[in-house]
C-alpha atoms as a PDB file:
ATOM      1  CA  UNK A   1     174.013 108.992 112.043  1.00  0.00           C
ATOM      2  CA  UNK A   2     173.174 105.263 112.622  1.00  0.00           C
ATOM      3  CA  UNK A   3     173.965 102.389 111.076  1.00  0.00           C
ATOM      4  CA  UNK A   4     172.109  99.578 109.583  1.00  0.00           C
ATOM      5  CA  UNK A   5     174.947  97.380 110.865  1.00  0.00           C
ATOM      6  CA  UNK A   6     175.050  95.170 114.431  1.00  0.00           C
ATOM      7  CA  UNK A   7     172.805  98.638 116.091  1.00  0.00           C
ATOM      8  CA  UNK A   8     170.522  97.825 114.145  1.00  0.00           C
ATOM      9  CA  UNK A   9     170.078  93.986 114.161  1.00  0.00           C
ATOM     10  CA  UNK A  10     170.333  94.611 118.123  1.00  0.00           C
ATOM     11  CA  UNK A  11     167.232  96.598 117.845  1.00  0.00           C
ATOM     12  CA  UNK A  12     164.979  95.274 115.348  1.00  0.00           C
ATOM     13  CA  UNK A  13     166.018  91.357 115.851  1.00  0.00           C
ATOM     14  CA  UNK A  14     165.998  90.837 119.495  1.00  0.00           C
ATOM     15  CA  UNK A  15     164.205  87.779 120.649  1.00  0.00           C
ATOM     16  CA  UNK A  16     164.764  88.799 124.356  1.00  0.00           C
ATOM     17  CA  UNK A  17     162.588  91.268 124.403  1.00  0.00           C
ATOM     18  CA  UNK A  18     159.411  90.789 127.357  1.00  0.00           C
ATOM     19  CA  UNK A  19     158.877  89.450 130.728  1.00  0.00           C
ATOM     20  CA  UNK A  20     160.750  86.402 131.695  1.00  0.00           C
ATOM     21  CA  UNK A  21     158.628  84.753 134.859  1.00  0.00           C
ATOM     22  CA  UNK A  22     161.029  82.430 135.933  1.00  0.00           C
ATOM     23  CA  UNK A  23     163.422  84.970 136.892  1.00  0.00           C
ATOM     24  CA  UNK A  24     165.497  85.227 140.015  1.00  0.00           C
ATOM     25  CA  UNK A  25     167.438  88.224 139.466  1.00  0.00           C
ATOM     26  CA  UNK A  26     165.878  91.197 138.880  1.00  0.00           C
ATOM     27  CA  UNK A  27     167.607  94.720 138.087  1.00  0.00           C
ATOM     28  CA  UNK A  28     166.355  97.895 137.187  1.00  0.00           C
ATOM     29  CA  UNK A  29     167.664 101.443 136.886  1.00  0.00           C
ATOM     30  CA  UNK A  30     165.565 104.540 135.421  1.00  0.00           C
ATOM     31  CA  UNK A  31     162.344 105.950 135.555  1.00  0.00           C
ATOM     32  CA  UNK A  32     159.827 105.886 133.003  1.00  0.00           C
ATOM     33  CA  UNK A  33     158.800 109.543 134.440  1.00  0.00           C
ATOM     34  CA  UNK A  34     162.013 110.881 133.398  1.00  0.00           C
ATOM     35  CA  UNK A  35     161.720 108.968 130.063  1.00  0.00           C
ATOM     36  CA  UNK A  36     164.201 106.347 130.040  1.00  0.00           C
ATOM     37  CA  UNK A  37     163.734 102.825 131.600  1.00  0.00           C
ATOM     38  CA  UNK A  38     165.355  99.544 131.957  1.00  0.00           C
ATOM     39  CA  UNK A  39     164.250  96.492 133.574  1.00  0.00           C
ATOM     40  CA  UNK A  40     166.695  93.082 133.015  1.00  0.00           C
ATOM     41  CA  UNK A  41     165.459  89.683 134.208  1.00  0.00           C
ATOM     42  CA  UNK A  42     167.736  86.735 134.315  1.00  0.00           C
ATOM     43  CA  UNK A  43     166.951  83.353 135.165  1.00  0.00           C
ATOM     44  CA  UNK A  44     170.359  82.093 136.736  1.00  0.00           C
ATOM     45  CA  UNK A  45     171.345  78.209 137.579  1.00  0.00           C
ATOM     46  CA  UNK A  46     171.735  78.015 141.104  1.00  0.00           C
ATOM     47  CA  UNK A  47     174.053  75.322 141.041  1.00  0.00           C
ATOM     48  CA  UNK A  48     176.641  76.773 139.077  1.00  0.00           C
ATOM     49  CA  UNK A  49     175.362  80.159 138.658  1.00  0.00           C
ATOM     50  CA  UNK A  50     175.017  79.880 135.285  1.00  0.00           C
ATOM     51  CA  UNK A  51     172.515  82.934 133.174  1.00  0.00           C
ATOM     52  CA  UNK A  52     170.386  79.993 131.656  1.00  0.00           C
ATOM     53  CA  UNK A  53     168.246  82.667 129.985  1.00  0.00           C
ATOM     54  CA  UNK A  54     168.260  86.620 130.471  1.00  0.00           C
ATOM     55  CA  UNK A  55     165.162  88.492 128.722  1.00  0.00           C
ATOM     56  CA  UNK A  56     164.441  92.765 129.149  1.00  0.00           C
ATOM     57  CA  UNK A  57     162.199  95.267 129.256  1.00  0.00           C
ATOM     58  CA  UNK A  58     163.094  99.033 127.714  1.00  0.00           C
ATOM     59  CA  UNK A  59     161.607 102.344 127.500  1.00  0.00           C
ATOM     60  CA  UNK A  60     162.947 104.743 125.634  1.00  0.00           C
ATOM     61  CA  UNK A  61     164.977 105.631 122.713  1.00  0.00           C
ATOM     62  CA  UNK A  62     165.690 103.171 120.133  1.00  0.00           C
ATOM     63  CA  UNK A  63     169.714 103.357 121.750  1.00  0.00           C
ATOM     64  CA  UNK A  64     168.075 101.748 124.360  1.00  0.00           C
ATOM     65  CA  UNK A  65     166.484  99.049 123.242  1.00  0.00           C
ATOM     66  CA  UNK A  66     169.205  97.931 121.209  1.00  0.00           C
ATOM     67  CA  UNK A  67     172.117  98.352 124.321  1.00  0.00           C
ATOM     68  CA  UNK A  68     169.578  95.995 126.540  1.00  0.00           C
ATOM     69  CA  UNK A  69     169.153  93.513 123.575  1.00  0.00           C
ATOM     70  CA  UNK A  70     172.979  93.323 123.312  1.00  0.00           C
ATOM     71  CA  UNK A  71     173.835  92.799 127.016  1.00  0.00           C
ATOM     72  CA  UNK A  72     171.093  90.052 126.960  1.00  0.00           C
ATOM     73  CA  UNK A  73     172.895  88.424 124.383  1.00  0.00           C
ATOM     74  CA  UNK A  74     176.248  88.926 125.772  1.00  0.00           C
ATOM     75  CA  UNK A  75     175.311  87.209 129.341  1.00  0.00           C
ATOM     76  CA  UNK A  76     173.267  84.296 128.212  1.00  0.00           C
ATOM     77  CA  UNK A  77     174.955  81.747 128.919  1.00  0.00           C
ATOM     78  CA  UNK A  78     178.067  82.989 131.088  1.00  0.00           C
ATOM     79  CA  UNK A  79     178.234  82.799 135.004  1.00  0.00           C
ATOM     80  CA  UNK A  80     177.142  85.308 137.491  1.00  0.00           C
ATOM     81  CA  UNK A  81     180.591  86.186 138.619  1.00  0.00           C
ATOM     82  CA  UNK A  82     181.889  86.267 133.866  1.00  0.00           C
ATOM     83  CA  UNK A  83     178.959  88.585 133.838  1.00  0.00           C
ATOM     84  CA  UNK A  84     180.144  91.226 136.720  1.00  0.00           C
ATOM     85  CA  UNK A  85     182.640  91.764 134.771  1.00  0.00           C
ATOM     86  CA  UNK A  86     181.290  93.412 131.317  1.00  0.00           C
ATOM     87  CA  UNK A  87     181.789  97.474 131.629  1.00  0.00           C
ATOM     88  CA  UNK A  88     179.087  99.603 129.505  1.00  0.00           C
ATOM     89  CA  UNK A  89     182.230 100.285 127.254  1.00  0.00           C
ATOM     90  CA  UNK A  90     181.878  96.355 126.483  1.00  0.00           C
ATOM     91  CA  UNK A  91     178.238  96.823 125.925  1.00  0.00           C
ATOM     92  CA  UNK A  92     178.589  99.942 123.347  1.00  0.00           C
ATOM     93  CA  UNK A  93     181.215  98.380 121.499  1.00  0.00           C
ATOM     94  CA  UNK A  94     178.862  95.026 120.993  1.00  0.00           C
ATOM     95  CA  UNK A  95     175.773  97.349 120.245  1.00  0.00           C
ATOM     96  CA  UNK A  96     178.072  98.680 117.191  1.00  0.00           C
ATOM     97  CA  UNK A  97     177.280 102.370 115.910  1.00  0.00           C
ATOM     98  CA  UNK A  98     176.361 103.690 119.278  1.00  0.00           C
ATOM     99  CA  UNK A  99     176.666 107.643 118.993  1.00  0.00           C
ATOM    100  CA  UNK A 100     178.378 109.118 121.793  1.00  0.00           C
ATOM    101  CA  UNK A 101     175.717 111.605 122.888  1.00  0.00           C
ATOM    102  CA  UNK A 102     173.776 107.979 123.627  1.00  0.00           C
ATOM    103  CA  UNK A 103     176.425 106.279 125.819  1.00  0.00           C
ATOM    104  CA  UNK A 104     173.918 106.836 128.894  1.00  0.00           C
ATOM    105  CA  UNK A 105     171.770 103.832 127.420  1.00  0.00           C
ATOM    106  CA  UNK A 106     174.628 101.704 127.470  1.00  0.00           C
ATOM    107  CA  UNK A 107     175.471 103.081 131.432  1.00  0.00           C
ATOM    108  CA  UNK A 108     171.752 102.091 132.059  1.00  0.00           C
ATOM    109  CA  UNK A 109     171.801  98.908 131.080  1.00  0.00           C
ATOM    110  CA  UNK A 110     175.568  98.358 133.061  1.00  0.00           C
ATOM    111  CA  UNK A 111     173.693  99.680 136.181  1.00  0.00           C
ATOM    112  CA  UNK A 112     170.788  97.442 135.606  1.00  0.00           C
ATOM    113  CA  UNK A 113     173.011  94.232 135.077  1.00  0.00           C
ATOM    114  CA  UNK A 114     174.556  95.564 138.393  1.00  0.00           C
ATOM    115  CA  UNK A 115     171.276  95.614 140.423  1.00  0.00           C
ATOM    116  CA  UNK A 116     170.316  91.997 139.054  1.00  0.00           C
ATOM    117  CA  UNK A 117     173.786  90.981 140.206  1.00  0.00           C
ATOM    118  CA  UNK A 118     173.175  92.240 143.588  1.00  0.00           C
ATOM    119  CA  UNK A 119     169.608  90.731 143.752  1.00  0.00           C
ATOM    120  CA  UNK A 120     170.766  87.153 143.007  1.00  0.00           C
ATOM    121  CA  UNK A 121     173.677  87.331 145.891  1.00  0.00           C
ATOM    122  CA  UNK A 122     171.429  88.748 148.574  1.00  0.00           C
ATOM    123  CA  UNK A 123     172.501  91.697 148.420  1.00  0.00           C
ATOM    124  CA  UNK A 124     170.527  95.406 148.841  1.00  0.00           C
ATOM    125  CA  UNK A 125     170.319  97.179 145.802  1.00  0.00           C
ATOM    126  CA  UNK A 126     172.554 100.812 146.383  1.00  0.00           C
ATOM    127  CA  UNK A 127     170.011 103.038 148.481  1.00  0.00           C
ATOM    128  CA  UNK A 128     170.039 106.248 145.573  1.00  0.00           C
ATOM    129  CA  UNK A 129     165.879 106.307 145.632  1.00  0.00           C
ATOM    130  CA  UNK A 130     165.462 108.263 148.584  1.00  0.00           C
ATOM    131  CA  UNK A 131     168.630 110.787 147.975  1.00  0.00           C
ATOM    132  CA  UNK A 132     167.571 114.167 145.889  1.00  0.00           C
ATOM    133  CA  UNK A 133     168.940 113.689 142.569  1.00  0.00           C
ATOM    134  CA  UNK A 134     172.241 115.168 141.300  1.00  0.00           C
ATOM    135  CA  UNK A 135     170.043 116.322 137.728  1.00  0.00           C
ATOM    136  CA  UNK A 136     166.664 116.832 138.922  1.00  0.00           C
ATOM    137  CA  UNK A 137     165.277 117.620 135.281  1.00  0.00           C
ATOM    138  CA  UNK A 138     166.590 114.078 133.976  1.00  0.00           C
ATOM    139  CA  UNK A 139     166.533 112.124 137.940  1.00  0.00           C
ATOM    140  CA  UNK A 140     170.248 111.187 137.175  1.00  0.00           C
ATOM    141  CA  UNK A 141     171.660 110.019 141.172  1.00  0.00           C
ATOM    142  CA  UNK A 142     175.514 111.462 142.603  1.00  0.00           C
ATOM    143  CA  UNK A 143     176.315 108.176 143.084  1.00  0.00           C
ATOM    144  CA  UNK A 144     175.589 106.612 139.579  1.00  0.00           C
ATOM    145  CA  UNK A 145     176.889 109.873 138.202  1.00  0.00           C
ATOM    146  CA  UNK A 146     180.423 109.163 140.293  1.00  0.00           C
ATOM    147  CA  UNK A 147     180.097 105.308 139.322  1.00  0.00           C
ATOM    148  CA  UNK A 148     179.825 106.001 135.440  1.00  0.00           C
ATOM    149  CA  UNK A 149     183.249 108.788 135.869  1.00  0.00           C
ATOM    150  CA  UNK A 150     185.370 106.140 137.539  1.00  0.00           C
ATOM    151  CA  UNK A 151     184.666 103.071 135.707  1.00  0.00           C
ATOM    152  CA  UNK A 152     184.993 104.932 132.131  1.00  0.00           C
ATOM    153  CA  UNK A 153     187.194 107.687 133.254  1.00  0.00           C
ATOM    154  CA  UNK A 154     185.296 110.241 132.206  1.00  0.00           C
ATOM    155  CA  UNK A 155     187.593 113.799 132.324  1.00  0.00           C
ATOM    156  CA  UNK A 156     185.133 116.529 130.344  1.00  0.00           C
ATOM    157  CA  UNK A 157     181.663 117.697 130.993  1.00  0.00           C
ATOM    158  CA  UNK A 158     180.817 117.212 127.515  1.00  0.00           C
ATOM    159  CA  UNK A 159     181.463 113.492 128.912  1.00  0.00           C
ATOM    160  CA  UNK A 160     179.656 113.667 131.936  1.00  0.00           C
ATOM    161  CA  UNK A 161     176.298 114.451 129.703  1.00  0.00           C
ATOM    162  CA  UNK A 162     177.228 111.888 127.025  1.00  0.00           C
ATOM    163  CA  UNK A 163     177.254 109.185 129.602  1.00  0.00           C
ATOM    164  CA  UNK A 164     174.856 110.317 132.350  1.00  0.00           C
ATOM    165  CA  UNK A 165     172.559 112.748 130.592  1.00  0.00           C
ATOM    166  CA  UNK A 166     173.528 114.989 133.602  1.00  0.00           C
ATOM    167  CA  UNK A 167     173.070 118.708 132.992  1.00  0.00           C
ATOM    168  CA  UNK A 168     172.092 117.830 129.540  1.00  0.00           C
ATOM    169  CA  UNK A 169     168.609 120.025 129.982  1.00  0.00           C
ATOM    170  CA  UNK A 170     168.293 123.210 132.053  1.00  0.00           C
ATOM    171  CA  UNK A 171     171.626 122.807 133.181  1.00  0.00           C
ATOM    172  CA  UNK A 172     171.402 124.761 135.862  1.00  0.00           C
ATOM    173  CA  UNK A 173     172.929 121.832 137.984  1.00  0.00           C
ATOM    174  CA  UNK A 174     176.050 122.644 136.257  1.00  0.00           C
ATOM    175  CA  UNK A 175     177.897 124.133 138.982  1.00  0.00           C
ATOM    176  CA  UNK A 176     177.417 120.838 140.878  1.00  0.00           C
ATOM    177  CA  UNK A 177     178.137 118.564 138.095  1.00  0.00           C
ATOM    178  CA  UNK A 178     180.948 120.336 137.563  1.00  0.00           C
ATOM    179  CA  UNK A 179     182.510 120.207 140.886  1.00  0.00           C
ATOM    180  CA  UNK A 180     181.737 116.705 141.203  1.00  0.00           C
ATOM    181  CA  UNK A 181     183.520 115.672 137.989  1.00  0.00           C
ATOM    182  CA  UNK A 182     186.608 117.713 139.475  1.00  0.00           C
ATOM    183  CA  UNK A 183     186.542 115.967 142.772  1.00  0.00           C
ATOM    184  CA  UNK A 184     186.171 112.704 141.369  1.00  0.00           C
ATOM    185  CA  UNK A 185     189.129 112.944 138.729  1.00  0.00           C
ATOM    186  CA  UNK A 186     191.417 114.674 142.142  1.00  0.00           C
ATOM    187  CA  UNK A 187     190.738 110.727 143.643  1.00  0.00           C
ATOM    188  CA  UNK A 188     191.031 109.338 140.346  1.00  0.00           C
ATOM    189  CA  UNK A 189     194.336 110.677 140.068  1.00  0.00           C
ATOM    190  CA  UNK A 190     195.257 109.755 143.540  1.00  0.00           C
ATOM    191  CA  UNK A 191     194.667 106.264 142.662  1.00  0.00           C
ATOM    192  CA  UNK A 192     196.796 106.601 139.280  1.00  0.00           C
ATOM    193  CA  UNK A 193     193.559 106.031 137.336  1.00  0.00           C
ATOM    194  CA  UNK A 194     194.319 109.286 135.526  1.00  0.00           C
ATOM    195  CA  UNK A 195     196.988 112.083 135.225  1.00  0.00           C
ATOM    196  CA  UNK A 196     196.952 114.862 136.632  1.00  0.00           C
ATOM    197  CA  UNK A 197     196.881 116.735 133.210  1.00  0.00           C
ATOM    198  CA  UNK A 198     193.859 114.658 131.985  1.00  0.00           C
ATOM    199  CA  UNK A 199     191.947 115.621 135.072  1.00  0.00           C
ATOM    200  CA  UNK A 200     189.244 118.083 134.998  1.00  0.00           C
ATOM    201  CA  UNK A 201     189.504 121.962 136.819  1.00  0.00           C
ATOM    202  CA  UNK A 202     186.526 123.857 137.548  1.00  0.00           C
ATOM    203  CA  UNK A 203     186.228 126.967 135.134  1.00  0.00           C
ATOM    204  CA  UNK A 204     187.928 124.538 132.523  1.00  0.00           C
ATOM    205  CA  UNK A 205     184.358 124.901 130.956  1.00  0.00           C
ATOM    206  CA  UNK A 206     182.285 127.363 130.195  1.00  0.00           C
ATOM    207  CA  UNK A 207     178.772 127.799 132.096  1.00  0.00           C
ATOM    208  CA  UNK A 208     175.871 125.943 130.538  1.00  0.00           C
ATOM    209  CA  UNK A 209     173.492 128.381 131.984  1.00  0.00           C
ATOM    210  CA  UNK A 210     173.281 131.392 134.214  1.00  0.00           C
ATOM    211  CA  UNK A 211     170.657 132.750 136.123  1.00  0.00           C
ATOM    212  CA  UNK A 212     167.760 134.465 133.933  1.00  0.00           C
ATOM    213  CA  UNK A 213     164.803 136.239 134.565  1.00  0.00           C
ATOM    214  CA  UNK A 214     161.501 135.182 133.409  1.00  0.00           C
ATOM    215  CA  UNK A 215     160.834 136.171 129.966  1.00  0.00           C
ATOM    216  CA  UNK A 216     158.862 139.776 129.666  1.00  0.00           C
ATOM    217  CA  UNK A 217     160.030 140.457 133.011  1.00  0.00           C
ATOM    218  CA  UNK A 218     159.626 144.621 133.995  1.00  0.00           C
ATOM    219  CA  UNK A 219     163.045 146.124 134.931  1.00  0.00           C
ATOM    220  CA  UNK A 220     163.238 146.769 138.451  1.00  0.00           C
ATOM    221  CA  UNK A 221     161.302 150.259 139.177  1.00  0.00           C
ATOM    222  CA  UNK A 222     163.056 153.727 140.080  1.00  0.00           C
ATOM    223  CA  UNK A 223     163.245 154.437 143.507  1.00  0.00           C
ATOM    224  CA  UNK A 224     161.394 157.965 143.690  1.00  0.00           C
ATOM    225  CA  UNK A 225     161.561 158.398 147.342  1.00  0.00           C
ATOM    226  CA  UNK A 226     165.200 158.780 146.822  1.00  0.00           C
ATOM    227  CA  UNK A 227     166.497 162.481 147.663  1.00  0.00           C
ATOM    228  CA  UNK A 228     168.179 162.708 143.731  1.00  0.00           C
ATOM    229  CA  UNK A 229     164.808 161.303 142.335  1.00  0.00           C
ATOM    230  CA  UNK A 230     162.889 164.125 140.635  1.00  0.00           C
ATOM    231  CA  UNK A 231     159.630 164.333 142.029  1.00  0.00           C
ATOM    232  CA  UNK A 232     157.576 161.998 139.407  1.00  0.00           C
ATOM    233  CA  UNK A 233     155.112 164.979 138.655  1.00  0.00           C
ATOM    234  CA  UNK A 234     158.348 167.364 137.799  1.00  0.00           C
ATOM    235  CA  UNK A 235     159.438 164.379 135.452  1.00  0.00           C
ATOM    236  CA  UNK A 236     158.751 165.728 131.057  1.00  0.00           C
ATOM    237  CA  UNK A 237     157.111 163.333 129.201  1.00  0.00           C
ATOM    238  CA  UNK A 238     158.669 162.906 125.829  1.00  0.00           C
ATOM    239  CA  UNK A 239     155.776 162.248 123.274  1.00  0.00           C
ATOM    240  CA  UNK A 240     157.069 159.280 121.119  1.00  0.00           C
ATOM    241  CA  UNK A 241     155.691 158.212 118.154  1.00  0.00           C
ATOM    242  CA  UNK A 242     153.886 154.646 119.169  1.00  0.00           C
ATOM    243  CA  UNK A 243     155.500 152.015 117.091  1.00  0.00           C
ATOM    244  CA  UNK A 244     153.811 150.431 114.215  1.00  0.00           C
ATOM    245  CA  UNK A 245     152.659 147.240 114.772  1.00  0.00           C
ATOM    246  CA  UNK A 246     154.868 144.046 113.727  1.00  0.00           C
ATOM    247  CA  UNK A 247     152.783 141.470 111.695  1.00  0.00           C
ATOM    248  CA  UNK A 248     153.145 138.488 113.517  1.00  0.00           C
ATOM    249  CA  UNK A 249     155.466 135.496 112.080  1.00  0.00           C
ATOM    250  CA  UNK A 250     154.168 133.876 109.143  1.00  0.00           C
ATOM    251  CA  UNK A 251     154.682 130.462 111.455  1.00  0.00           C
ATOM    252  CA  UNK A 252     152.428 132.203 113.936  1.00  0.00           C
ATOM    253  CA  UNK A 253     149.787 132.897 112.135  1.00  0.00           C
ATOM    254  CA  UNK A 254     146.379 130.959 112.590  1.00  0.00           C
ATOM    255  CA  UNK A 255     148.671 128.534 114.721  1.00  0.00           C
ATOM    256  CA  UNK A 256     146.746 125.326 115.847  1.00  0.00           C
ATOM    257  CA  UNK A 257     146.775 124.530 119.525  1.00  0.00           C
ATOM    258  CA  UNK A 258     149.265 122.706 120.971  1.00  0.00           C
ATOM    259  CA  UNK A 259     146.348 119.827 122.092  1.00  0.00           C
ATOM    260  CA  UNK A 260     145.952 119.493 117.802  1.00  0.00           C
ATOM    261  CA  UNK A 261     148.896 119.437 117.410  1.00  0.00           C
ATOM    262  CA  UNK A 262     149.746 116.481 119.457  1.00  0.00           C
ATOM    263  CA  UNK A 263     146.216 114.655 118.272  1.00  0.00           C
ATOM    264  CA  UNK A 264     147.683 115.239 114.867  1.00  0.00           C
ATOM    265  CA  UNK A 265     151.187 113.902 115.289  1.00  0.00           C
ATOM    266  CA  UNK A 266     149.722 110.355 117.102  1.00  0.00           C
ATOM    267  CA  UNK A 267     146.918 110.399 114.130  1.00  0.00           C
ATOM    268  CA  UNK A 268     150.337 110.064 111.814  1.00  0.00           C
ATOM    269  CA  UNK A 269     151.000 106.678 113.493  1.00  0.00           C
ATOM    270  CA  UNK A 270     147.658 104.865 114.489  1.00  0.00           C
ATOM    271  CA  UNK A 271     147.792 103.321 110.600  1.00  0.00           C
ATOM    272  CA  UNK A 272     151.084 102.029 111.889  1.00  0.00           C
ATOM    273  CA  UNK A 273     149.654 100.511 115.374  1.00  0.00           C
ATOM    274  CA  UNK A 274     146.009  99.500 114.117  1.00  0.00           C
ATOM    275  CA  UNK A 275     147.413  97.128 111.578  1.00  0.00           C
ATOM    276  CA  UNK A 276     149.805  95.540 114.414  1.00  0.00           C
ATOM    277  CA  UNK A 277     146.159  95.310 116.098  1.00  0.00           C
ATOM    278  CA  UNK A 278     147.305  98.202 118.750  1.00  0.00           C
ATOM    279  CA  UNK A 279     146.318 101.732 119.410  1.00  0.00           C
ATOM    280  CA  UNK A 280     147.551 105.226 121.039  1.00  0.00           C
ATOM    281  CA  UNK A 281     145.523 107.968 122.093  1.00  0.00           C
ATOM    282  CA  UNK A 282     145.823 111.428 123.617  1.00  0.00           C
ATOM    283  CA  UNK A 283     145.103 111.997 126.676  1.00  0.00           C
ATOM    284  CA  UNK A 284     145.542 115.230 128.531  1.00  0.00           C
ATOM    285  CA  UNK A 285     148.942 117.434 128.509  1.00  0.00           C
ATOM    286  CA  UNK A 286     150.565 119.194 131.793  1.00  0.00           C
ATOM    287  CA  UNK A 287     153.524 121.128 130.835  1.00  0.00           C
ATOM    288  CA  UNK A 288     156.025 119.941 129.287  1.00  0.00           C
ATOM    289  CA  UNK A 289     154.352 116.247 129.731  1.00  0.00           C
ATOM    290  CA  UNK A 290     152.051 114.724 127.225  1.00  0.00           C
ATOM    291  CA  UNK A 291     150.175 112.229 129.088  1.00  0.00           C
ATOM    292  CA  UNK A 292     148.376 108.813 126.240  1.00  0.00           C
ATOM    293  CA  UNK A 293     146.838 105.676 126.508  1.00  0.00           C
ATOM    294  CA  UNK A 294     147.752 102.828 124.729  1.00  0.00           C
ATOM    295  CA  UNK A 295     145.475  99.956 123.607  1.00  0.00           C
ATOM    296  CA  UNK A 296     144.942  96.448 122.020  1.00  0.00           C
ATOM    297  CA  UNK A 297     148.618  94.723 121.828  1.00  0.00           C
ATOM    298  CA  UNK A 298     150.196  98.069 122.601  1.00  0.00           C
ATOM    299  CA  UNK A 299     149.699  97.664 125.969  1.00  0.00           C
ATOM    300  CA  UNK A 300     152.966  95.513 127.838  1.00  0.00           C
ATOM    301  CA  UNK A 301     154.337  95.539 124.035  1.00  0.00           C
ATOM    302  CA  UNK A 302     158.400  95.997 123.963  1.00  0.00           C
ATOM    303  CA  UNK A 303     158.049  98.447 120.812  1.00  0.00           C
ATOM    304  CA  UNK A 304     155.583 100.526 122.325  1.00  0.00           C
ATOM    305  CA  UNK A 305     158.942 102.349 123.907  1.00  0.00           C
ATOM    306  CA  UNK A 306     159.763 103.083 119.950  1.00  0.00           C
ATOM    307  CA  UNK A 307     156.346 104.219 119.796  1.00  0.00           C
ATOM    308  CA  UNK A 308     156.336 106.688 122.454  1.00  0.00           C
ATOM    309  CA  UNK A 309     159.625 107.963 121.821  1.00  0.00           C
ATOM    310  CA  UNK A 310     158.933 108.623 117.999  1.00  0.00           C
ATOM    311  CA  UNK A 311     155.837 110.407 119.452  1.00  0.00           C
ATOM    312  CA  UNK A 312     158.348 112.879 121.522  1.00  0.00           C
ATOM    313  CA  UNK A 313     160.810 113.154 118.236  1.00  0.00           C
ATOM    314  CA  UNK A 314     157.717 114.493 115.888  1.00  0.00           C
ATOM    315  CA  UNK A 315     156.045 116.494 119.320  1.00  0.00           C
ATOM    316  CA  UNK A 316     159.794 118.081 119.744  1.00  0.00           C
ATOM    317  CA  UNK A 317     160.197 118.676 115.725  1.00  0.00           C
ATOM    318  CA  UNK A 318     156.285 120.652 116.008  1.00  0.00           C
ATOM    319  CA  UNK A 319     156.601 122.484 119.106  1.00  0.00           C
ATOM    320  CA  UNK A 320     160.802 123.395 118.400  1.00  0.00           C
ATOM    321  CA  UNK A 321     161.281 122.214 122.534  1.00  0.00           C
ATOM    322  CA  UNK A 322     161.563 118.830 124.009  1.00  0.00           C
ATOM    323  CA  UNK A 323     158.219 116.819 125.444  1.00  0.00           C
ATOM    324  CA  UNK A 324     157.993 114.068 127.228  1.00  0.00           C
ATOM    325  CA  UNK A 325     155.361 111.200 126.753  1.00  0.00           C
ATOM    326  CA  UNK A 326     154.060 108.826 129.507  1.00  0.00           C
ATOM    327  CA  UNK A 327     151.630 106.001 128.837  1.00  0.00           C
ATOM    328  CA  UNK A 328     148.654 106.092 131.629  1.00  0.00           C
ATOM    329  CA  UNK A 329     146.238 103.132 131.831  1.00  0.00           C
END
C-alpha cells in the first residue's frame, strides 16, 4: 500500500508538470495506446550543458506521474553528462514508497531521460518503433526489455514483469520472455555482472499460460468412417433425464450493459471535473478499449492521466477484467 510520504508529495506537489516550449531535448518512451506514457522536456544550457529547467508530461498510473515528477526534480539543475548517470533504481528510491509491481514507471521515465539525452547530443533515438514488440499485449520492445535486465540485474520473471510489465497480461509471450531473461543473465554472467547461481534457467518457472481453447468450444467429433466406429444408426440412445435448469447468478441477474456501466462509472467523477471547470464523456467501446472525450480544462491537463486511469480502476473493479481508456478529440 502507498504512502503519504515523498510518493506522495512527488505526485500531488509537482510544479513540473506541462509543456515546456523552450525545450531542446526531447525524450519519450510509451504509448498512450498501450496505456502508459511519458514525455520529458528539458531546456539544457548549451554552454555548459547545464538542465536550466526540465518539465514532463505523464499518462498513466499515479506511479507514473510521481517517478516523472521526481526525475524532474532530480536533474534540474545538474549537467547533461551528471544526469546520464541516474539509474531508475535512483529514481524509485527518490520517488519513496514505490511498490515493486510499479518499478516499470520508474524504467519509463530512465528510458525517457535516455532519449532526451540522445536528442540533445545529436544522436538517433534507438530504432525499437519499427521492430514487433517482445509483449505485444503491453508494446514492451526486446531491446528495452534486455536494457532494464542488465542495468538492474534482473534474475526472476517475477522481475522481468515488475520492471517491464512484460508478460504481465496474456502471457502467452512467456516462452520468449523467458528465454530472453536466460540468455541475458548467460552474458551477464560472462561479464561477472552476476553468478552463475543467481542466473536464471529456463523451466526455473512455471508457465504463465498454456495454450487454451476458446471457451464453449465442442470436443473434436468421432470419426465414424473409421472401420471400429459403429455405424451411427446402430449407435443406442440412452434417454437421460434433461437437467433442471440453473437459476442464473444473483450478480447476473437483470445485469446492466456494459455501455451503462461505463456511463455510470464516469457519471461518479464529472462532480469532480465540472468543479475544476473540465469534463469526460463516453464515447464508444471496442473490446477491451473504452474510447472518451475530454473537455473544458481537461483537455492537455497533466491530471487528466489520474483521471483516466481511475476511470480503468472502477471499469476493472465493475466488469472483474482489465480495460483500457483512451482520450479521442
Amino acid at each position: 500500500m502507498l504512502g503519504f510520504g515523498k510518493y506522495d508529495h512527488h505526485f500531488s506537489t509537482s510544479a513540473n508538470a506541462g509543456p515546456l516550449p523552450q525545450a531542446n531535448a526531447v525524450g519519450r518512451f510509451g504509448s498512450i495506446v498501450w496505456g502508459d506514457a511519458v514525455k520529458l522536456m528539458l531546456k539544457v544550457e548549451p554552454d555548459d550543458g547545464r538542465i536550466a529547467e526540465a518539465r514532463f508530461q505523464a499518462f498513466g498510473c499515479s506511479s507514473a506521474i510521481a517517478a516523472s515528477a521526481a526525475l524532474t526534480d532530480m536533474i534540474s539543475g545538474k549537467t547533461i553528462d551528471e544526469a546520464s548517470g541516474i539509474s531508475a533504481a535512483a529514481i524509485a528510491d527518490y520517488v519513496g514508497d514505490l511498490p515493486r509491481e510499479r518499478m516499470y514507471c520508474a524504467v519509463m521515465t530512465f528510458e525517457a531521460l535516455q532519449q532526451a539525452i540522445g536528442s540533445f547530443r545529436g544522436k538517433a533515438a534507438v530504432a525499437e518503433a519499427d521492430a514487433p514488440p517482445a509483449c505485444k499485449c503491453l508494446g514492451v520492445g526486446q531491446m528495452m526489455i534486455e536494457r532494464t535486465i542488465r542495468f538492474n540485474r534482473l534474475t526472476s520473471l517475477d522481475d522481468v514483469t515488475a520492471y517491464t510489465k512484460a508478460a504481465g497480461s496474456c502471457s502467452t509471450c512467456f516462452k520468449q520472455i523467458e528465454t530472453l531473461l536466460a540468455r541475458v543473465n548467460a552474458e551477464m554472467v560472462e561479464d561477472g555482472l552476476i553468478t552463475a547461481d543467481d542466473a536464471y534457467r529456463i523451466g526455473s518457472a512455471a508457465p504463465r499460460a498454456t495454450e487454451l481453447k476458446p471457451h464453449g468450444a465442442p470436443p473434436p467429433a468421432a470419426n465414424i468412417f473409421s472401420a471400429k466406429a459403429t455405424p451411427a444408426h446402430l449407435r443406442p440412445v440412452a434417454k437421460a433425464t434433461p437437467p433442471r435448469p440453473a437459476n442464473p447468478p444473483a450478480g447476473l441477474v437483470d445485469a446492466p450493459p456494459q455501455e451503462a456501466l461505463i456511463a455510470e462509472a464516469i457519471e461518479e467523477l464529472r462532480p469532480h471535473l465540472q468543479r475544476d471547470g473540465g469534463d469526460c464523456e463516453f464515447v464508444s467501446i471496442d473490446g477491451n478499449i473504452v474510447y472518451v472525450r475530454l473537455t473544458g480544462n481537461c483537455v492537455g491537463c497533466q491530471l487528466s492521466s489520474v483521471t483516466l486511469s481511475g476511470v480503468q480502476a472502477r471499469l476493472a473493479e465493475k466488469f472483474g477484467r482489465p480495460l483500457r481508456v483512451v482520450p479521442v478529440s
